[in-house]
C-alpha atoms as a PDB file:
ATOM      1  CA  UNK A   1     109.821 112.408  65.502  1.00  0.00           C
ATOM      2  CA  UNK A   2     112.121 112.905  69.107  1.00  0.00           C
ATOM      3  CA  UNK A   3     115.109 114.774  67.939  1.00  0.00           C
ATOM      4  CA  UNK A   4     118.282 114.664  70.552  1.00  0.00           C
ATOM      5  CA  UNK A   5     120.996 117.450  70.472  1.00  0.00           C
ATOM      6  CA  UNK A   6     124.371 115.930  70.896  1.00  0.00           C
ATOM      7  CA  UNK A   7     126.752 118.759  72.722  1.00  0.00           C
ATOM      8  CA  UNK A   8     130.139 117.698  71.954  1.00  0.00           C
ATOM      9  CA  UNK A   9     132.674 119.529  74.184  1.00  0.00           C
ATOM     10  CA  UNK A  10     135.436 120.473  72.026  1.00  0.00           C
ATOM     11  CA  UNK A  11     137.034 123.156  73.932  1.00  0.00           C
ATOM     12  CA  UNK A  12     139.412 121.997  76.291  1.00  0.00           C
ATOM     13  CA  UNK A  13     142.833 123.279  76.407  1.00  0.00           C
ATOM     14  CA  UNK A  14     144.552 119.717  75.513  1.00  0.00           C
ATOM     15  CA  UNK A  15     147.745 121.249  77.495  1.00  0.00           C
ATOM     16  CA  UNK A  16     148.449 117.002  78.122  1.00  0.00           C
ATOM     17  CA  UNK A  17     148.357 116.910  74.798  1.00  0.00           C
ATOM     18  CA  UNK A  18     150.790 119.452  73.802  1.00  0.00           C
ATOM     19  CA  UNK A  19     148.063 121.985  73.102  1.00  0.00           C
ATOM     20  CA  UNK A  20     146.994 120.262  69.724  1.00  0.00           C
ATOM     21  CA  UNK A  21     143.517 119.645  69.659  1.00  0.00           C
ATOM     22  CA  UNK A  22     142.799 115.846  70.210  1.00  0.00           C
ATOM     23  CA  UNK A  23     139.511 116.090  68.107  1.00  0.00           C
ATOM     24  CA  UNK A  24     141.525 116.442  64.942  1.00  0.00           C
ATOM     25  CA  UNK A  25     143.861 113.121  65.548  1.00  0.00           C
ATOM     26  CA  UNK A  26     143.121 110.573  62.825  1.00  0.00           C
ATOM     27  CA  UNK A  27     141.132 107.234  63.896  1.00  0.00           C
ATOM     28  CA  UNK A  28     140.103 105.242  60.498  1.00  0.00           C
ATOM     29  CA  UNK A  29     141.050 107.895  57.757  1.00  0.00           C
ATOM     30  CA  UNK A  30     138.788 110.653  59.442  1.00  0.00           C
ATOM     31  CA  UNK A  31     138.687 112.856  62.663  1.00  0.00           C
ATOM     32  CA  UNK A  32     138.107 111.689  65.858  1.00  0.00           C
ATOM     33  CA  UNK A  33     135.405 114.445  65.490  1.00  0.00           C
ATOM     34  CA  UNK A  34     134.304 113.155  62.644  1.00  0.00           C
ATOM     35  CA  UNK A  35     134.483 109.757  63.575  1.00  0.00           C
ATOM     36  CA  UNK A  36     131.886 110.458  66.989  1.00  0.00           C
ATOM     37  CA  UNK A  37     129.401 112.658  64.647  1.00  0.00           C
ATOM     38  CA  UNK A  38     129.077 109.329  62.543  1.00  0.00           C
ATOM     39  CA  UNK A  39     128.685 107.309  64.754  1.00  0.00           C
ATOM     40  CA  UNK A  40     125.657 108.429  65.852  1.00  0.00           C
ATOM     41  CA  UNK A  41     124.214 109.585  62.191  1.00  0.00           C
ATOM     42  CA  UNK A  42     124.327 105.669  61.712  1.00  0.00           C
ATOM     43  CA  UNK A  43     123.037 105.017  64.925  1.00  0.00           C
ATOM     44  CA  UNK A  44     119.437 106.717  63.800  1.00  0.00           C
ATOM     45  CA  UNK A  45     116.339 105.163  63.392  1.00  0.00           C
ATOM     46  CA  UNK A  46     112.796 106.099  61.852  1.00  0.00           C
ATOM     47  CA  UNK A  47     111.552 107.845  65.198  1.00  0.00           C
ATOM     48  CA  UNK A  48     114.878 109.693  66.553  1.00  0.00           C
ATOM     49  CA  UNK A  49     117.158 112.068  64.627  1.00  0.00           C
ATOM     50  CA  UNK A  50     120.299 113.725  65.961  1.00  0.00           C
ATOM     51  CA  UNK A  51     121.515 117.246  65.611  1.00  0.00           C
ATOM     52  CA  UNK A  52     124.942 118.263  66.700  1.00  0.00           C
ATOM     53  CA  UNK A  53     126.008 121.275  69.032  1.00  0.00           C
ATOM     54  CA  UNK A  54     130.196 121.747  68.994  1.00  0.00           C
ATOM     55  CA  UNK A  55     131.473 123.739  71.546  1.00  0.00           C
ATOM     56  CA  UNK A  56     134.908 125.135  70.608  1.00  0.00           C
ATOM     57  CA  UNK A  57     136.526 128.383  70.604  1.00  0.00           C
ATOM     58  CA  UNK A  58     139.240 126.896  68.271  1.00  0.00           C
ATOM     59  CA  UNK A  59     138.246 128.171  64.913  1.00  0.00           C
ATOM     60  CA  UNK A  60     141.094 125.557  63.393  1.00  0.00           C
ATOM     61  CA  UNK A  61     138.743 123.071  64.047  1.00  0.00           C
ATOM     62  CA  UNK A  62     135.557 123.831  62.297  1.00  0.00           C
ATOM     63  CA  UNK A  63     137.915 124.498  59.518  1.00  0.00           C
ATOM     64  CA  UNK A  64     139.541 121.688  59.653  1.00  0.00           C
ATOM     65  CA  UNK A  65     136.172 119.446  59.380  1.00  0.00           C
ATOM     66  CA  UNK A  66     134.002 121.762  57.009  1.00  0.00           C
ATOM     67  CA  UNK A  67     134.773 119.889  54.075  1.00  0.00           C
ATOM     68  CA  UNK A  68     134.523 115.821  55.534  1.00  0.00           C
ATOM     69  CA  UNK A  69     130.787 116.812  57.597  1.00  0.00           C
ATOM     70  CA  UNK A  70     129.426 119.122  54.425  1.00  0.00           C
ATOM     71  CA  UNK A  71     126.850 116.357  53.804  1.00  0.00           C
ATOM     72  CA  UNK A  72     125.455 116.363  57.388  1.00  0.00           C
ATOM     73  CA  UNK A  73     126.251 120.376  57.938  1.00  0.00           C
ATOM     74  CA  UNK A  74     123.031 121.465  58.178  1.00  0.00           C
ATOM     75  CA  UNK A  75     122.623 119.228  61.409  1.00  0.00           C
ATOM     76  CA  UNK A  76     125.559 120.938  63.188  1.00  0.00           C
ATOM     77  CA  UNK A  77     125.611 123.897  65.078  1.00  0.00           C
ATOM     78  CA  UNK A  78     128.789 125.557  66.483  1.00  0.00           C
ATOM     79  CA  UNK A  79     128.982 127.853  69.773  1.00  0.00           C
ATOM     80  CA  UNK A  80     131.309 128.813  71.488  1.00  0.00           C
ATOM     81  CA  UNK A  81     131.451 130.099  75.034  1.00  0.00           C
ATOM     82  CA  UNK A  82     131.303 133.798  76.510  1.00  0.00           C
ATOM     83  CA  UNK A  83     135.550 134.750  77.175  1.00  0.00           C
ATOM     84  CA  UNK A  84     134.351 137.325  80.162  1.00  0.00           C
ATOM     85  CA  UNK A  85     133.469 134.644  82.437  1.00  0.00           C
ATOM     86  CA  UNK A  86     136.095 133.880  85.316  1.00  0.00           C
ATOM     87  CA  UNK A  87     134.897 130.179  85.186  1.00  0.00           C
ATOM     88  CA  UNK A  88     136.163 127.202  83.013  1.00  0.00           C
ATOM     89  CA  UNK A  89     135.246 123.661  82.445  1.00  0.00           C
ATOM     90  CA  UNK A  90     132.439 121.250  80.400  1.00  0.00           C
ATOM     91  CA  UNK A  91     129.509 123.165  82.964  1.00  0.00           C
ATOM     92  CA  UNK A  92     130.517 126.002  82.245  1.00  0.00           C
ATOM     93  CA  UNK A  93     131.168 126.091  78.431  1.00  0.00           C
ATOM     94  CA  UNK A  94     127.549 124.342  77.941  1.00  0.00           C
ATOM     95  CA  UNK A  95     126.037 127.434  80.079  1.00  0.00           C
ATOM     96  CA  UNK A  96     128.421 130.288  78.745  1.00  0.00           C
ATOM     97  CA  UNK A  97     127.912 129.076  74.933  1.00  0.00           C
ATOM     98  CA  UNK A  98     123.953 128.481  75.407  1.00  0.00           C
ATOM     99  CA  UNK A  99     124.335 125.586  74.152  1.00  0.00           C
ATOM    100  CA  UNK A 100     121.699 123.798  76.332  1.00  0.00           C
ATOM    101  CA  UNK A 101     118.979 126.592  75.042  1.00  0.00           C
ATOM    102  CA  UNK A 102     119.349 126.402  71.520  1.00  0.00           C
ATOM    103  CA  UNK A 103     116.088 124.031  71.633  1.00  0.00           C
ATOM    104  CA  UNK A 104     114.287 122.007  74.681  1.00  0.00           C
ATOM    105  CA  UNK A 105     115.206 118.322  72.832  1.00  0.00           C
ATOM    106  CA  UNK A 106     117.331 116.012  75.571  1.00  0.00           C
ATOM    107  CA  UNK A 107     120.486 116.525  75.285  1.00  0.00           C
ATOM    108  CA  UNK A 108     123.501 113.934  75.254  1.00  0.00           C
ATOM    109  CA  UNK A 109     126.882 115.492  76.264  1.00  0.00           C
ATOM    110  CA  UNK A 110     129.745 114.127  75.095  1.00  0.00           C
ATOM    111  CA  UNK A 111     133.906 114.228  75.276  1.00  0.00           C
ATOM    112  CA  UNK A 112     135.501 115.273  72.114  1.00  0.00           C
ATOM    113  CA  UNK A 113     138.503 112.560  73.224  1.00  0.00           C
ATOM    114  CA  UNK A 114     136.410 109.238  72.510  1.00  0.00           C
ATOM    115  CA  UNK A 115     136.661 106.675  70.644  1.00  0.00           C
ATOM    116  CA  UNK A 116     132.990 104.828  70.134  1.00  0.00           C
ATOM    117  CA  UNK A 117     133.718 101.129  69.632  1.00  0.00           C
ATOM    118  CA  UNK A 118     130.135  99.613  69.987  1.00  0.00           C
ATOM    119  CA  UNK A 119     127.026 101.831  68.958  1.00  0.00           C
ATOM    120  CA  UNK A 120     124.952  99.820  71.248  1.00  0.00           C
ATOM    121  CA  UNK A 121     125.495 102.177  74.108  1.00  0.00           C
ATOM    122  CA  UNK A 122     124.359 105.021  71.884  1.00  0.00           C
ATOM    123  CA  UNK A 123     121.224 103.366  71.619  1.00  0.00           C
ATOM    124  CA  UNK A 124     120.739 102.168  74.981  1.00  0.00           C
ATOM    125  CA  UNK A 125     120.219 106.327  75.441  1.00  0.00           C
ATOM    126  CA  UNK A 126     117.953 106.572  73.028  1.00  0.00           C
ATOM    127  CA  UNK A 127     115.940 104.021  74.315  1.00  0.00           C
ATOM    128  CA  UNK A 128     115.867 106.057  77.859  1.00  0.00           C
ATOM    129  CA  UNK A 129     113.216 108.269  79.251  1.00  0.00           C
ATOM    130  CA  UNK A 130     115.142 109.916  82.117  1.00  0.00           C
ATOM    131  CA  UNK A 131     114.026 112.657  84.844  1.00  0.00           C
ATOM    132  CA  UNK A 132     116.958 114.325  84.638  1.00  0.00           C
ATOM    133  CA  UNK A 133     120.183 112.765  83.791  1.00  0.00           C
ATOM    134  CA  UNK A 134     120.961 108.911  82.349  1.00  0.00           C
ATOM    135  CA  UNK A 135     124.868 107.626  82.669  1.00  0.00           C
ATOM    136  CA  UNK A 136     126.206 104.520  80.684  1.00  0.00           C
ATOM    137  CA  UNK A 137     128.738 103.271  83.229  1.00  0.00           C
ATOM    138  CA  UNK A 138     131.117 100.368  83.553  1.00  0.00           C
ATOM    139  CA  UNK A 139     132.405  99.030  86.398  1.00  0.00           C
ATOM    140  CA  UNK A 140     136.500  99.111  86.751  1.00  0.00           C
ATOM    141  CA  UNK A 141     139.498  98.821  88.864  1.00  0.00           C
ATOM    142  CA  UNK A 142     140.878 102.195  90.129  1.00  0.00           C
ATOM    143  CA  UNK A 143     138.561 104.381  87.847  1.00  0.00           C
ATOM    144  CA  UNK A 144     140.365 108.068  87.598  1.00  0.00           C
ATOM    145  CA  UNK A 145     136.573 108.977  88.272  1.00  0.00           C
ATOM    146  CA  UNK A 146     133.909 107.114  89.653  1.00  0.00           C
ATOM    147  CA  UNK A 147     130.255 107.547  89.740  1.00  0.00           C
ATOM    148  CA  UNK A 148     128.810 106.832  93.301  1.00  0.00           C
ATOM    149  CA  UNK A 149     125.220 105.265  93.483  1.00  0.00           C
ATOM    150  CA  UNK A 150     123.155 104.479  96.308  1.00  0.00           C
ATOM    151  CA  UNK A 151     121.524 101.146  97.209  1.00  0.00           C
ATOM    152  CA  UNK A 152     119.236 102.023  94.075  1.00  0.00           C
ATOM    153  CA  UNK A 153     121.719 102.849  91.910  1.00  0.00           C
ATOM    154  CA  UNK A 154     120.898 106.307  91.538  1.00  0.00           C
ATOM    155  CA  UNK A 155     123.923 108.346  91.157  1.00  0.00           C
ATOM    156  CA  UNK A 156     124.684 110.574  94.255  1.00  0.00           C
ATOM    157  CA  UNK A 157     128.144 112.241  92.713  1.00  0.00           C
ATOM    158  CA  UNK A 158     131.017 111.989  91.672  1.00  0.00           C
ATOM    159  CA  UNK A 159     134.131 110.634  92.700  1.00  0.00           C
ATOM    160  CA  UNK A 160     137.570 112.256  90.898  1.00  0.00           C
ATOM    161  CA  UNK A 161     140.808 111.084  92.049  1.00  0.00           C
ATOM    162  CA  UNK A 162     142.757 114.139  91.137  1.00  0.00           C
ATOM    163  CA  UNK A 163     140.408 115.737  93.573  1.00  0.00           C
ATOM    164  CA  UNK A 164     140.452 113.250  96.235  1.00  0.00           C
ATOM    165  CA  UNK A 165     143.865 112.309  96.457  1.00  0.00           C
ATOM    166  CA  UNK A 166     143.487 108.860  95.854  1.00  0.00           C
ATOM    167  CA  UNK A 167     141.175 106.293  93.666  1.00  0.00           C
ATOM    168  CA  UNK A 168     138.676 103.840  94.762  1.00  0.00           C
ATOM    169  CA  UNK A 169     139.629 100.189  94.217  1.00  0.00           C
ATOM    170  CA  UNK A 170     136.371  99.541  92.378  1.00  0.00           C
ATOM    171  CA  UNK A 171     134.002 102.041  91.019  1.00  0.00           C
ATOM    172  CA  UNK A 172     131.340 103.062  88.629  1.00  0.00           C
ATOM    173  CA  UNK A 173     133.260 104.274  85.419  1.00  0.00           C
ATOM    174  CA  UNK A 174     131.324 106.930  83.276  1.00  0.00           C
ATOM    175  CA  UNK A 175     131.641 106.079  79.466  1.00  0.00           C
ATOM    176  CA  UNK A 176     131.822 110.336  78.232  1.00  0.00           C
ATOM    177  CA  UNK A 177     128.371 110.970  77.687  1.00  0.00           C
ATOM    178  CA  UNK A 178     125.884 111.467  79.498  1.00  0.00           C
ATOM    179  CA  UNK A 179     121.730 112.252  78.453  1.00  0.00           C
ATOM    180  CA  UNK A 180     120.696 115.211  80.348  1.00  0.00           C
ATOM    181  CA  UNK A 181     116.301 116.588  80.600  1.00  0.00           C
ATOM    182  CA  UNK A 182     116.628 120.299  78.998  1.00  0.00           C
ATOM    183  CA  UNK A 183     115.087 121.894  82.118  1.00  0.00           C
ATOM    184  CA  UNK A 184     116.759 119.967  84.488  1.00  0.00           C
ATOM    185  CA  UNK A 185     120.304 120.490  82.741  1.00  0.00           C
ATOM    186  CA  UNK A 186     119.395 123.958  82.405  1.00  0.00           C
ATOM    187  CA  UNK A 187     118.497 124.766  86.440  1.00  0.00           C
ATOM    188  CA  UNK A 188     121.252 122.411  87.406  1.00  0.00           C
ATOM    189  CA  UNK A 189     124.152 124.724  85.117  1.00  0.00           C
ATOM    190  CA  UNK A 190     122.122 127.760  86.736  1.00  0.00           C
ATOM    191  CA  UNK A 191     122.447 126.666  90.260  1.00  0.00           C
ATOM    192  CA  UNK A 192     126.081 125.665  90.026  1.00  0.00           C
ATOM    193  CA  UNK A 193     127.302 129.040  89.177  1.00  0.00           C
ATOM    194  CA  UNK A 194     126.104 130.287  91.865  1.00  0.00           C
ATOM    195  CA  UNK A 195     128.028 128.343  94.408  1.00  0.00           C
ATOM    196  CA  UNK A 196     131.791 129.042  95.524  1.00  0.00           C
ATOM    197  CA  UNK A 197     134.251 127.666  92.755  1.00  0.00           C
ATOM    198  CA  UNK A 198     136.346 124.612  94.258  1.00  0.00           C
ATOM    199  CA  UNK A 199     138.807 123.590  91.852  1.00  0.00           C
ATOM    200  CA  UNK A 200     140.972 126.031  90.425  1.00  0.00           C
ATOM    201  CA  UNK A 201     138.118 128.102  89.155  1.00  0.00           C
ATOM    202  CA  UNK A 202     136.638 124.803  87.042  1.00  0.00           C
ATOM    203  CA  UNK A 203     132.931 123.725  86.859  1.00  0.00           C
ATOM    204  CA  UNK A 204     132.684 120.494  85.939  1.00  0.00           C
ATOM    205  CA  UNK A 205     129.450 118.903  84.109  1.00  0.00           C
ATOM    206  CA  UNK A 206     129.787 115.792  86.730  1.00  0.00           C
ATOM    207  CA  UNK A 207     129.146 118.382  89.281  1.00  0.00           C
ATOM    208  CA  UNK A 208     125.746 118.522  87.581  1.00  0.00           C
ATOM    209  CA  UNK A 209     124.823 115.430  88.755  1.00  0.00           C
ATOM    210  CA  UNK A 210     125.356 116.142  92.879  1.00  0.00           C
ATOM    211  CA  UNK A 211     123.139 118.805  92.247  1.00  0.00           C
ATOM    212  CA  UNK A 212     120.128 116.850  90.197  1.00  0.00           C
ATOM    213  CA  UNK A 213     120.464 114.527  93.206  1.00  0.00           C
ATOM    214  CA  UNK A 214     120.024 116.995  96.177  1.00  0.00           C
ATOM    215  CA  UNK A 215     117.333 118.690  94.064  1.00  0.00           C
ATOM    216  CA  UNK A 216     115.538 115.190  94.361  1.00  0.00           C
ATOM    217  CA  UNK A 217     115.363 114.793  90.569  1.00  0.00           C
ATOM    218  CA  UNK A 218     115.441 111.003  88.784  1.00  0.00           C
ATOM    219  CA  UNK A 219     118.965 110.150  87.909  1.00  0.00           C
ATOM    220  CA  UNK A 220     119.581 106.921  86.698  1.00  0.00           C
ATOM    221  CA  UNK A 221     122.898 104.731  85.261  1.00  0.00           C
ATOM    222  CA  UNK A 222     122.782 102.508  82.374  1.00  0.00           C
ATOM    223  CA  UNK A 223     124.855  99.890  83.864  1.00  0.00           C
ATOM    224  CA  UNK A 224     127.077  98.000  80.841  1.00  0.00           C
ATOM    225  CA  UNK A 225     129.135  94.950  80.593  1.00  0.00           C
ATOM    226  CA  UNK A 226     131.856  95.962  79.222  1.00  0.00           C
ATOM    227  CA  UNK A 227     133.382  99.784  77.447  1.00  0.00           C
ATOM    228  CA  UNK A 228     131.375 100.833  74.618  1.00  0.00           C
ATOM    229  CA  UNK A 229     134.529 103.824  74.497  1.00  0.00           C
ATOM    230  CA  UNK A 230     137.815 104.261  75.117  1.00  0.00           C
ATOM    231  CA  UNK A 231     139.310 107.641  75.968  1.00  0.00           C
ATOM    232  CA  UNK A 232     142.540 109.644  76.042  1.00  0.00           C
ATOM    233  CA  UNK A 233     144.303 112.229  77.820  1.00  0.00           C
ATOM    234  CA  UNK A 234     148.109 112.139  76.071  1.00  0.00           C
ATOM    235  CA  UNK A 235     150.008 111.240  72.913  1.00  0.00           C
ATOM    236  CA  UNK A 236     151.041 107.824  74.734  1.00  0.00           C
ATOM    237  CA  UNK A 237     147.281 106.748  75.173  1.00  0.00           C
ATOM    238  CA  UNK A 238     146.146 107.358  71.781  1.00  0.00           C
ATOM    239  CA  UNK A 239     149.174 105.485  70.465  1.00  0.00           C
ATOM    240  CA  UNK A 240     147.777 102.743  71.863  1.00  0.00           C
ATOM    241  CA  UNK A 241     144.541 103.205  70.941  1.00  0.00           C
ATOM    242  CA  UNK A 242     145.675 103.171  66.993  1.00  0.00           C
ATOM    243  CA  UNK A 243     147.862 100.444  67.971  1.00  0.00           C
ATOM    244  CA  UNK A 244     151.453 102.546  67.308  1.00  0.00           C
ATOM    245  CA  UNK A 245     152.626 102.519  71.156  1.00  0.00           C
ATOM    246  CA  UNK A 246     156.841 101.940  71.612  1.00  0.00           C
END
C-alpha cells in the first residue's frame, strides 16, 4: 500500500483575517479543517491511504477539532514549529516542525484556507509519480501568484505580485497544494535556509520550487480546466464563498 502524508499548514498569523484562525470558519456544518481532512479520507482507494501532518502552534485549534476528527485521529499528527528560529513562512514551518521527516512517504502540502470543490484534483496527485514536485494549476487572469513554466511546462518559479509590484495578465494559478519527493523536499527546505532572507524574513514553500529547478530535478504541473479550490485571505472573501457577501 503507498501511503501519502498530507502537511496542512495551519499556522499562519491570519492578521487579514482579524487574527482568528480561518481553519476553524464553518463550510457545510464542519471546519474548514475538517472539511479538507475529509475530503481526502473519501478520496482513498484500495492502494493509497492518507495520513495527516497539522502544523499549528495554535493549541485552540486542535482543541477545537478533537472531538469532530476522533474517528480518523489516529491518522493525524500535529507539530508545530521550533519559536527560536528568526525565519517565518510555509518553508520554514515544514523544516522547523520536522514535519517533512516524520516518514519518507510523498508528501502533499496544503493551505489551511481552501475550500476543495471537486476531489478530482486530489486524485489527479495520486495518480502522479513525480521527481520532485507535481503542481495542479489553472490558468487565470491577473493571478496574485503565478507559476512560470518553460516551453515544457516545467515550472521554473514563481511569480508573486506582492513581490513584484505588479501581476501578469495571464498566468499559471497554483490550486494550494502541491506533491513534493521526501528527499527532494527535504534538500530543497535545507538549501533554502541557507540563502539570504528576501522578504521580510519569510521563506516561502513556492521558493522550493526555484530551487528543485536549478538543482535540475523533475518538476512537473498538472495542468486543469477549471478550479478544483477556491481560497481566501479576508472576512469579505469567505462571505462569498458561503454565499453571505453585502
Amino acid at each position: 500500500m503507498k501511503i501519502i502524508d498530507v502537511i496542512i499548514m495551519a499556522n499562519g498569523k491570519n492578521s487579514r483575517f482579524g487574527g482568528n484562525a480561518k481553519c476553524l470558519e464553518k463550510y457545510e456544518d464542519m471546519t474548514i479543517l475538517e472539511h479538507i481532512i475529509r475530503k481526502f479520507y473519501a478520496t482513498e482507494i484500495t492502494d493509497i491511504r492518507f495520513n495527516f501532518i497539522i502544523i499549528t502552534s495554535n493549541s485552540e485549534i486542535r482543541s477545537s477539532v478533537r472531538e469532530s476528527l476522533s474517528d480518523i485521529s489516529h491518522r493525524i499528527t500535529w507539530v508545530k514549529p521550533c519559536r527560536i528560529s528568526i525565519y517565518h513562512g510555509t518553508a520554514s514551518d515544514i523544516y522547523l516542525s520536522g514535519a517533512n521527516e516524520l516518514s519518507d512517504n510523498p508528501k502533499i502540502v496544503v493551505w489551511s484556507d481552501i475550500i476543495i470543490d471537486y476531489t478530482v484534483i486530489i486524485r489527479k496527485l495520486m495518480e502522479v509519480n513525480t521527481g520532485s514536485v507535481a503542481i495542479p494549476v489553472v490558468l487565470e487572469e491577473e493571478p496574485y501568484a503565478s507559476v512560470l513554466v518553460d516551453e515544457n511546462y516545467t515550472p521554473i518559479k514563481f511569480h508573486l505580485s506582492k513581490i513584484e509590484g505588479y501581476s501578469l495578465r495571464k498566468g499559471w494559478h497554483d490550486q494550494c497544494m502541491f506533491l513534493f519527493n521526501h528527499e527532494a523536499l527535504r534538500d530543497a527546505l535545507e538549501q533554502l535556509l541557507m540563502l539570504p532572507v528576501t522578504y521580510e524574513g519569510e521563506l516561502d514553500l513556492l521558493q522550493v520550487v526555484e530551487i528543485m529547478y536549478k538543482n535540475g530535478l523533475k518538476n512537473s504541473v498538472i495542468r486543469l480546466d477549471y478550479n478544483c479550490v477556491r481560497s481566501f485571505n479576508n472576512k469579505y472573501e469567505f462571505s462569498k464563498i458561503i454565499g453571505d457577501a453585502k
